[in-house]
Protein backbone atom coordinates (compact mmCIF):
# COMPACT_ATOMS: atom_id res chain seq x y z
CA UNK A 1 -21.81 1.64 -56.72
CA UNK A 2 -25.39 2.64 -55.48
CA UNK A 3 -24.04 4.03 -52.26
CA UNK A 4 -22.06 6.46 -54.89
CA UNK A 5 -25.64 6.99 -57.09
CA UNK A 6 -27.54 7.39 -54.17
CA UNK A 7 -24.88 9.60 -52.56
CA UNK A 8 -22.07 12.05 -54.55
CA UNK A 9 -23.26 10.79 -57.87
CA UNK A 10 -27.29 12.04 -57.41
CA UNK A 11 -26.27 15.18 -58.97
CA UNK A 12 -26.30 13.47 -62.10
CA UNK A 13 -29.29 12.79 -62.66
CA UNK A 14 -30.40 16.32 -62.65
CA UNK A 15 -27.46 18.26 -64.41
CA UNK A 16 -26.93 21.40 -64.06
CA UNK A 17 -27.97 23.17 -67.14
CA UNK A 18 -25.12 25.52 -68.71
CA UNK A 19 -22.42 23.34 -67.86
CA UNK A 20 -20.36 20.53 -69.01
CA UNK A 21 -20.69 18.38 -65.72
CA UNK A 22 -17.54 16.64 -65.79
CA UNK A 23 -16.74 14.49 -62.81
CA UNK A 24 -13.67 16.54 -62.06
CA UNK A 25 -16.03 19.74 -61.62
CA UNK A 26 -17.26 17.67 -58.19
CA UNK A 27 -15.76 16.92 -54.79
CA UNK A 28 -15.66 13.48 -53.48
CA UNK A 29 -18.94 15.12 -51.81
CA UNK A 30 -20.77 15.91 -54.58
CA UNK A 31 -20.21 19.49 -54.40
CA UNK A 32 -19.61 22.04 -57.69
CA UNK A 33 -15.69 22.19 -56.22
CA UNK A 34 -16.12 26.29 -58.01
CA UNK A 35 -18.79 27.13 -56.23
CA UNK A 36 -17.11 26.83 -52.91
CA UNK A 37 -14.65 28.85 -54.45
CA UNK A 38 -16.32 31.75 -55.36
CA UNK A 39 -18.03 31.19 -51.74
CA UNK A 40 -14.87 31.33 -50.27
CA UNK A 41 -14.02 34.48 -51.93
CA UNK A 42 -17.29 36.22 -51.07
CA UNK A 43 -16.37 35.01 -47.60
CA UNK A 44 -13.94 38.29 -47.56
CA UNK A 45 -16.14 40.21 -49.16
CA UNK A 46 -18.58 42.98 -47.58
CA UNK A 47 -21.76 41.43 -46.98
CA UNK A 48 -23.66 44.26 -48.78
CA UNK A 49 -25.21 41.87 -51.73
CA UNK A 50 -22.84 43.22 -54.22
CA UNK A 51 -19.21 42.08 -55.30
CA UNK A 52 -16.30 43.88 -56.02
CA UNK A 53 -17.25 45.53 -58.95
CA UNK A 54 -20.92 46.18 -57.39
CA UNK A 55 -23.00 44.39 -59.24
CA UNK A 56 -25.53 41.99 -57.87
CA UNK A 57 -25.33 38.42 -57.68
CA UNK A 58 -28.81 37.88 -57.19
CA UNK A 59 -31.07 37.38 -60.47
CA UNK A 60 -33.37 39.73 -61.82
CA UNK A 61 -31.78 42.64 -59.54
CA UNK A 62 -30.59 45.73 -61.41
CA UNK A 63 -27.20 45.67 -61.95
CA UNK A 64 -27.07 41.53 -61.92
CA UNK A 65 -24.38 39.77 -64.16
CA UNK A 66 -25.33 38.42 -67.00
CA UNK A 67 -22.57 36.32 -68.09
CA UNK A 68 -23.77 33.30 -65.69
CA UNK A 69 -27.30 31.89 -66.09
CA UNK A 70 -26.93 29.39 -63.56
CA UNK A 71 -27.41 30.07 -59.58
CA UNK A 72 -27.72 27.74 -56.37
CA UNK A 73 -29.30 29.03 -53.40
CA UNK A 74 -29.50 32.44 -54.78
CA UNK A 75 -25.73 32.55 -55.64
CA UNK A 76 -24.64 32.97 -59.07
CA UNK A 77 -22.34 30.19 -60.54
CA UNK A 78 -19.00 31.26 -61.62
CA UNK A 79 -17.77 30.72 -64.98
CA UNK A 80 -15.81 26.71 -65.78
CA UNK A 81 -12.32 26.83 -65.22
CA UNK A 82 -9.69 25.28 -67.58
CA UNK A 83 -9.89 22.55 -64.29
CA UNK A 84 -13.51 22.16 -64.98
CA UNK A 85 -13.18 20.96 -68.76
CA UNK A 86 -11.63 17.66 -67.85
CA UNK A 87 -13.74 15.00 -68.80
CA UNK A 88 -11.26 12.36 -67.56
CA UNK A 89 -10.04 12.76 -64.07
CA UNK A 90 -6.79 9.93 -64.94
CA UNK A 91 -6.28 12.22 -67.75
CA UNK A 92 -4.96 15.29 -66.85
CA UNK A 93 -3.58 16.60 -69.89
CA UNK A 94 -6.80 16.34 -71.99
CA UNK A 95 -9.32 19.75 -72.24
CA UNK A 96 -12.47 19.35 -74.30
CA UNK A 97 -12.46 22.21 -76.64
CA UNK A 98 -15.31 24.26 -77.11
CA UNK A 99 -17.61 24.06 -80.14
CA UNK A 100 -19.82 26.63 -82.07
CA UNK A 101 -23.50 27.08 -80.39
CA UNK A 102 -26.45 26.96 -82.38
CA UNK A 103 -27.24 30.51 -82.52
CA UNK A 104 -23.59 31.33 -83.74
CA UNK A 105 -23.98 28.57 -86.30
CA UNK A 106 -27.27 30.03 -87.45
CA UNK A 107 -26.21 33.93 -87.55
CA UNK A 108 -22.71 32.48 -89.85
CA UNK A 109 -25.26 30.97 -92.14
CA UNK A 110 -27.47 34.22 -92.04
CA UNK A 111 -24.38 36.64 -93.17
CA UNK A 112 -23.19 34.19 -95.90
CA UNK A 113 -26.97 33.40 -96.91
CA UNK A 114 -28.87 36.23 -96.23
CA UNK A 115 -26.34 38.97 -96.12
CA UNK A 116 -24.43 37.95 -99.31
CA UNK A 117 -20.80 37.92 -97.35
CA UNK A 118 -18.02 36.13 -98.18
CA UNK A 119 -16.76 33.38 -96.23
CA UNK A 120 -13.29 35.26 -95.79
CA UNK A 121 -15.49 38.25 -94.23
CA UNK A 122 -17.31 36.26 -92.06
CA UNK A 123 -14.36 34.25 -90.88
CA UNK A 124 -12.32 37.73 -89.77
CA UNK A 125 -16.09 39.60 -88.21
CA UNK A 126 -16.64 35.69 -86.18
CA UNK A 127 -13.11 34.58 -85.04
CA UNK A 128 -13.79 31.22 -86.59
CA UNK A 129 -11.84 29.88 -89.06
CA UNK A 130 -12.79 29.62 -92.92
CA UNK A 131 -12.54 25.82 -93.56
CA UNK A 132 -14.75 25.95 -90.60
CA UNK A 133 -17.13 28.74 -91.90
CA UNK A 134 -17.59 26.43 -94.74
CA UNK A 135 -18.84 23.30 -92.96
CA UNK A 136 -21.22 25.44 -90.81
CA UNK A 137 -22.64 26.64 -94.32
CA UNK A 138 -22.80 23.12 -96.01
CA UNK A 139 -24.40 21.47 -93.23
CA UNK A 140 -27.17 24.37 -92.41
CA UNK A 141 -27.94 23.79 -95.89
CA UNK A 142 -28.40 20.01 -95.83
CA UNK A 143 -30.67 20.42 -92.62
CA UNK A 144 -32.89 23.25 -94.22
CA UNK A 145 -33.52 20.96 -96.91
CA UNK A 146 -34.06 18.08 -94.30
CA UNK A 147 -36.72 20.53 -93.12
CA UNK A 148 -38.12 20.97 -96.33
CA UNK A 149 -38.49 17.27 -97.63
CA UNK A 150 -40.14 16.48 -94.30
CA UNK A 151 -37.35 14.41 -92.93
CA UNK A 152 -36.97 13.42 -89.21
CA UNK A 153 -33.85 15.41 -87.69
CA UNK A 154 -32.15 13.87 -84.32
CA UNK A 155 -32.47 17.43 -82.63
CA UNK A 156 -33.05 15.85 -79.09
CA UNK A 157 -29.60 13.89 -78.96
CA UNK A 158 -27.79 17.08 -80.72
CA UNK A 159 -29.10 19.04 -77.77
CA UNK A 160 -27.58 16.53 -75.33
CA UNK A 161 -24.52 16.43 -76.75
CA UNK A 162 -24.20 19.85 -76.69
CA UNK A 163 -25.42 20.16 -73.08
CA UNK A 164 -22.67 18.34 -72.10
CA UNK A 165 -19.86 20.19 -74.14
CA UNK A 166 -17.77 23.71 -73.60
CA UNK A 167 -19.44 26.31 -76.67
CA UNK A 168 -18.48 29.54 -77.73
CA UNK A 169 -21.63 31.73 -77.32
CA UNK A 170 -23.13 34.64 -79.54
CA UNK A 171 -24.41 37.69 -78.25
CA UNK A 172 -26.83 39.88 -80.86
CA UNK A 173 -25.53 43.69 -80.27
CA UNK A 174 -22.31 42.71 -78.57
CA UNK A 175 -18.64 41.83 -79.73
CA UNK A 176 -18.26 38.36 -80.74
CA UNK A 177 -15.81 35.98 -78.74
CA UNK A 178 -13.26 34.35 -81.01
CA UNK A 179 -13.73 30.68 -81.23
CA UNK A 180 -10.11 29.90 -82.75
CA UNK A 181 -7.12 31.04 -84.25
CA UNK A 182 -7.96 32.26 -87.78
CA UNK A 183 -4.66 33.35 -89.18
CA UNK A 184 -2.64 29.55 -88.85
CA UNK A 185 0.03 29.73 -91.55
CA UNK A 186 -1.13 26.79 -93.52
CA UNK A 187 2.09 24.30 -94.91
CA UNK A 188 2.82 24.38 -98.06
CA UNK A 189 3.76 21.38 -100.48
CA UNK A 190 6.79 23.26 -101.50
CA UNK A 191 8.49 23.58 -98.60
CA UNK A 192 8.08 20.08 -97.64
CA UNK A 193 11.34 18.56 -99.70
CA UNK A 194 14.40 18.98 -98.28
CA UNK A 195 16.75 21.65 -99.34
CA UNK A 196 20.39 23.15 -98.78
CA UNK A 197 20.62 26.80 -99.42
CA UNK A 198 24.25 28.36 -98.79
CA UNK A 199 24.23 31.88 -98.19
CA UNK A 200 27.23 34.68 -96.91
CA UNK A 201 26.79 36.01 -93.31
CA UNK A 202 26.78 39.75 -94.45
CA UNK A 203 23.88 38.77 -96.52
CA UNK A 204 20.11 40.22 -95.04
CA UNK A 205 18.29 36.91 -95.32
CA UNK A 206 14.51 37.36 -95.18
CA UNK A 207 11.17 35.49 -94.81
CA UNK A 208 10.80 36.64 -98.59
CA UNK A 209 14.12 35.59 -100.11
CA UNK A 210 13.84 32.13 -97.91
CA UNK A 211 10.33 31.80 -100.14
CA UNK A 212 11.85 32.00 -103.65
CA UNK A 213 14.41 29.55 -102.79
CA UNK A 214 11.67 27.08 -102.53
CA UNK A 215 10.12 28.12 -105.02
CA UNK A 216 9.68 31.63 -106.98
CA UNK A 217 6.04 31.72 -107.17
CA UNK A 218 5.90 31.02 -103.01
CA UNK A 219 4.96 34.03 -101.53
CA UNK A 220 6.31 35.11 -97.53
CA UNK A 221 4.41 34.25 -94.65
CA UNK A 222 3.04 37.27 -94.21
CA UNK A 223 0.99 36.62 -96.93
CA UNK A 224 0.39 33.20 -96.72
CA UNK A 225 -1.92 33.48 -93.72
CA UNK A 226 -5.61 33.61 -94.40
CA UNK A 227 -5.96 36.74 -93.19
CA UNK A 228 -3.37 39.45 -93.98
CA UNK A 229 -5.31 42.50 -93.87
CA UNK A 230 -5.69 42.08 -90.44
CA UNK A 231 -2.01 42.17 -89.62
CA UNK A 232 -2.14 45.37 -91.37
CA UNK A 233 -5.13 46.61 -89.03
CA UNK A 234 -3.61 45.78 -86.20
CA UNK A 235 -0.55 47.98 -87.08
CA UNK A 236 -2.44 51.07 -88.27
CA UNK A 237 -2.92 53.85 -86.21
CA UNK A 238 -5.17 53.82 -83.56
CA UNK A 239 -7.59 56.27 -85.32
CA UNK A 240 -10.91 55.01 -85.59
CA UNK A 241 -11.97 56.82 -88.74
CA UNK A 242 -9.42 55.54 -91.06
CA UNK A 243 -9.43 51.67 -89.38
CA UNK A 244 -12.85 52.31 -90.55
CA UNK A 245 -11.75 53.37 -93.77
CA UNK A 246 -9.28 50.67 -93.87
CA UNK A 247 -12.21 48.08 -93.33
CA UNK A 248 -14.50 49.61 -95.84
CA UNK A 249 -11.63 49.04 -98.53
CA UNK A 250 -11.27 45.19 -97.67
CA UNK A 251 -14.46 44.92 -97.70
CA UNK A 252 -14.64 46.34 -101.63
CA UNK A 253 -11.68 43.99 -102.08
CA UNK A 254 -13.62 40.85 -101.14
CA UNK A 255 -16.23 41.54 -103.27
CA UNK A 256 -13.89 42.17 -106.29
CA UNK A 257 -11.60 39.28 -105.91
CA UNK A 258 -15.35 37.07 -105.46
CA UNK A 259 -16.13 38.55 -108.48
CA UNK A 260 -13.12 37.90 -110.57
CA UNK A 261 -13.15 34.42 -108.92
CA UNK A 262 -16.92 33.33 -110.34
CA UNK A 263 -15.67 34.86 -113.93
CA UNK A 264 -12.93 32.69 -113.56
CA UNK A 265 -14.52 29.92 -112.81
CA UNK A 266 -17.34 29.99 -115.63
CA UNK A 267 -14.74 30.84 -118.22
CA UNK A 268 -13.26 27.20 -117.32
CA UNK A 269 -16.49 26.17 -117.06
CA UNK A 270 -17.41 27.56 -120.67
CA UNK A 271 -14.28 25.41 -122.21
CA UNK A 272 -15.52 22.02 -121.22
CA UNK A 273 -18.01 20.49 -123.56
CA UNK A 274 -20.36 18.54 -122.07
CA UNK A 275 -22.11 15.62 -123.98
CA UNK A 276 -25.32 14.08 -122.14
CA UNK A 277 -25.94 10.13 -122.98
CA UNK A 278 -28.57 9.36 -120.57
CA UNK A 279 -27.03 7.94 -117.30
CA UNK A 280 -23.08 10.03 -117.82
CA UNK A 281 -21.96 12.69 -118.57
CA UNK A 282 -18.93 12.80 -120.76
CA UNK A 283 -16.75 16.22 -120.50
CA UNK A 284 -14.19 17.47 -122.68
CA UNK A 285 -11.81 19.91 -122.44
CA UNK A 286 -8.47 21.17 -124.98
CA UNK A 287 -5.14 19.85 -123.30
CA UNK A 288 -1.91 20.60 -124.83
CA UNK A 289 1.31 18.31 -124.53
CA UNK A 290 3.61 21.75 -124.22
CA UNK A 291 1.82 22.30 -120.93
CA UNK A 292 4.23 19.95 -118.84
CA UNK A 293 6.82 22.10 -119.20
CA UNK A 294 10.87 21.42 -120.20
CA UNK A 295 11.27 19.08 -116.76
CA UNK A 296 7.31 16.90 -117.51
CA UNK A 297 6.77 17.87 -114.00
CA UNK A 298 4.53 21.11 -114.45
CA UNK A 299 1.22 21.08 -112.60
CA UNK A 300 -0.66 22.05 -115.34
CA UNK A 301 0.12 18.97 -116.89
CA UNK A 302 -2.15 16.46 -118.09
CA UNK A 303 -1.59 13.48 -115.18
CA UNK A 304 -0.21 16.52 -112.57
CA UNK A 305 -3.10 15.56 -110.33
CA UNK A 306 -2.00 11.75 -109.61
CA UNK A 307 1.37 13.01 -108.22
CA UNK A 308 4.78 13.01 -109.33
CA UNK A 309 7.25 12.29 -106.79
CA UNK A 310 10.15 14.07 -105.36
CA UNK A 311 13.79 14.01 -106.11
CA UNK A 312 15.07 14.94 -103.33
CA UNK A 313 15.00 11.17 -101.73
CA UNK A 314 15.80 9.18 -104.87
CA UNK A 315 19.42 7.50 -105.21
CA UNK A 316 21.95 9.20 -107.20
CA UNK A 317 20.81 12.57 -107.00
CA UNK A 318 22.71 15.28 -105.87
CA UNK A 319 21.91 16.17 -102.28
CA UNK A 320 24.28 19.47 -101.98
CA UNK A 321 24.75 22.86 -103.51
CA UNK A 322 26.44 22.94 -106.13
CA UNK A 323 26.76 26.47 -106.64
CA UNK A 324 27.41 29.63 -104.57
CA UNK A 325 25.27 32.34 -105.04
């Protein structure tokens, strides 16, 4: 064991800043195994100082890189590989997934903050996903009020964590790099039951008609997804003034449907009396017994919230259209 400290493993103790440091990024020697890599390929290379695309690898040099801050011996240090993420060498299937850096936590919470943006805006401008977008929010706001009251915050074991994990950086004046897939199509509870649909083979069966067999208030998938104005984007022409145009009007959209949302909400809001007896608070709101619907299974029931179950699995019901249509 201390013939492995002393030996291969001494490049632990001083990491190397900038990178995960996984063991599978070393050689049996102790070596950064894509470093000798990109030594290997500069090998082939004209010895003129520059690579291919001639800029300098040398810091501080005009016309240097700046996409690697990390160099040994005056060589810059290429960028991790997908090999280079493992942090379990028996483990070959596992990759640790990057996570947001500070400064792209920080400028989310400025936009939604400061700038007044909606979380759906900043989710599509970011690449990061809303539910995600939301956290970053929440939790800026619980440590600027740690910051406020005074309280200790663990920043030195946050920044060692993060040392030694893949992040998605953020770059003022440049294009931000997508952290994640932002336009999942989320399941819905409707289409969870199981279902027999019969249908002729000269009929055109679509993503929309396959919805309102589920249910008629399901809409297609296309706009399901979190973000359907950017399928729509991405099929417009290739003209830069009216994309522009295009993003100017989803923009106004946001705002409206964030306005019709908080009027919404403080209408239902403005039905519930509250009545204040020291330590509760007692709320009450007009229900109606007609709001369960014909079946008693309508979700704007009284009770809806606590579930009602499913059919589809019980005994004695009818499994199997019963009609063509």
């Amino acid at each position: 064991m201390f013939r492995w400290i002393n030996g291969p493993g001494s490049v632990f103790r001083d990491p190397l800043p900038g990178s995960t440091n996984y063991l599978n990024a070393y050689d049996a020697g102790g070596s950064l195994i894509r470093l000798r890599r990109g030594r290997d390929t500069e090998d082939e290379e004209a010895g003129n100082g520059k690579d291919e695309e001639g800029l300098s690898a040398i810091p501080g040099e005009e016309g240097a890189k700046d996409d690697s801050k990390n160099y040994i011996d005056g060589k810059a240090i290429p960028r991790e590989t997908v090999d280079d993420l493992m942090p379990f060498p028996l483990n070959k299937e596992f990759r640790s997934q990057p996570v947001l850096s500070e400064a792209l936590k920080d400028e989310i919470f400025r936009r939604v903050t400061v700038e007044r943006k909606s979380v759906k805006v900043v989710s599509a401008e970011m690449g990061v996903e809303m539910s995600r977008v939301g956290a970053v929010v929440r939790l800026k706001s619980v440590e600027q009020e740690w910051i406020r009251a005074g309280k200790p915050l663990a920043s030195p074991y946050a920044r060692a964590v993060m040392d030694m994990l893949p992040q998605t950086p953020f770059r003022t004046g440049e294009t931000p790099i997508p952290h994640e897939s932002i336009n999942d199509l989320p399941v819905h509870r409707d289409t969870l039951r199981q279902l027999f649909h019969p249908t002729s083979e000269s009929r055109v069966f679509t993503r929309v008609d396959a919805g309102k067999v589920f249910s008629h208030t399901l809409l297609p998938a296309d706009e399901r997804i979190p973000h359907p104005e950017l399928v729509q984007l991405a099929k417009s022409t290739q003209n830069q003034e009216i994309r522009q145009a295009m993003i100017i009007e989803q923009g106004e959209k946001y705002r409206m449907a964030e306005a019709r949302a908080k009027e919404k909400e403080a209408r239902r809001l403005a039905s519930i009396q509250t009545i204040h007896s020291g330590r509760w608070d007692f709320r009450f709101q007009n229900v109606s017994v007609d709001s369960v619907g014909l079946d008693g299974r309508d979700t704007r029931g009284v009770g809806a919230r606590y579930g009602v179950p499913r059919q589809d699995r019980k005994k004695g019901q009818i499994k199997i259209p019963r009609s063509v249509e």
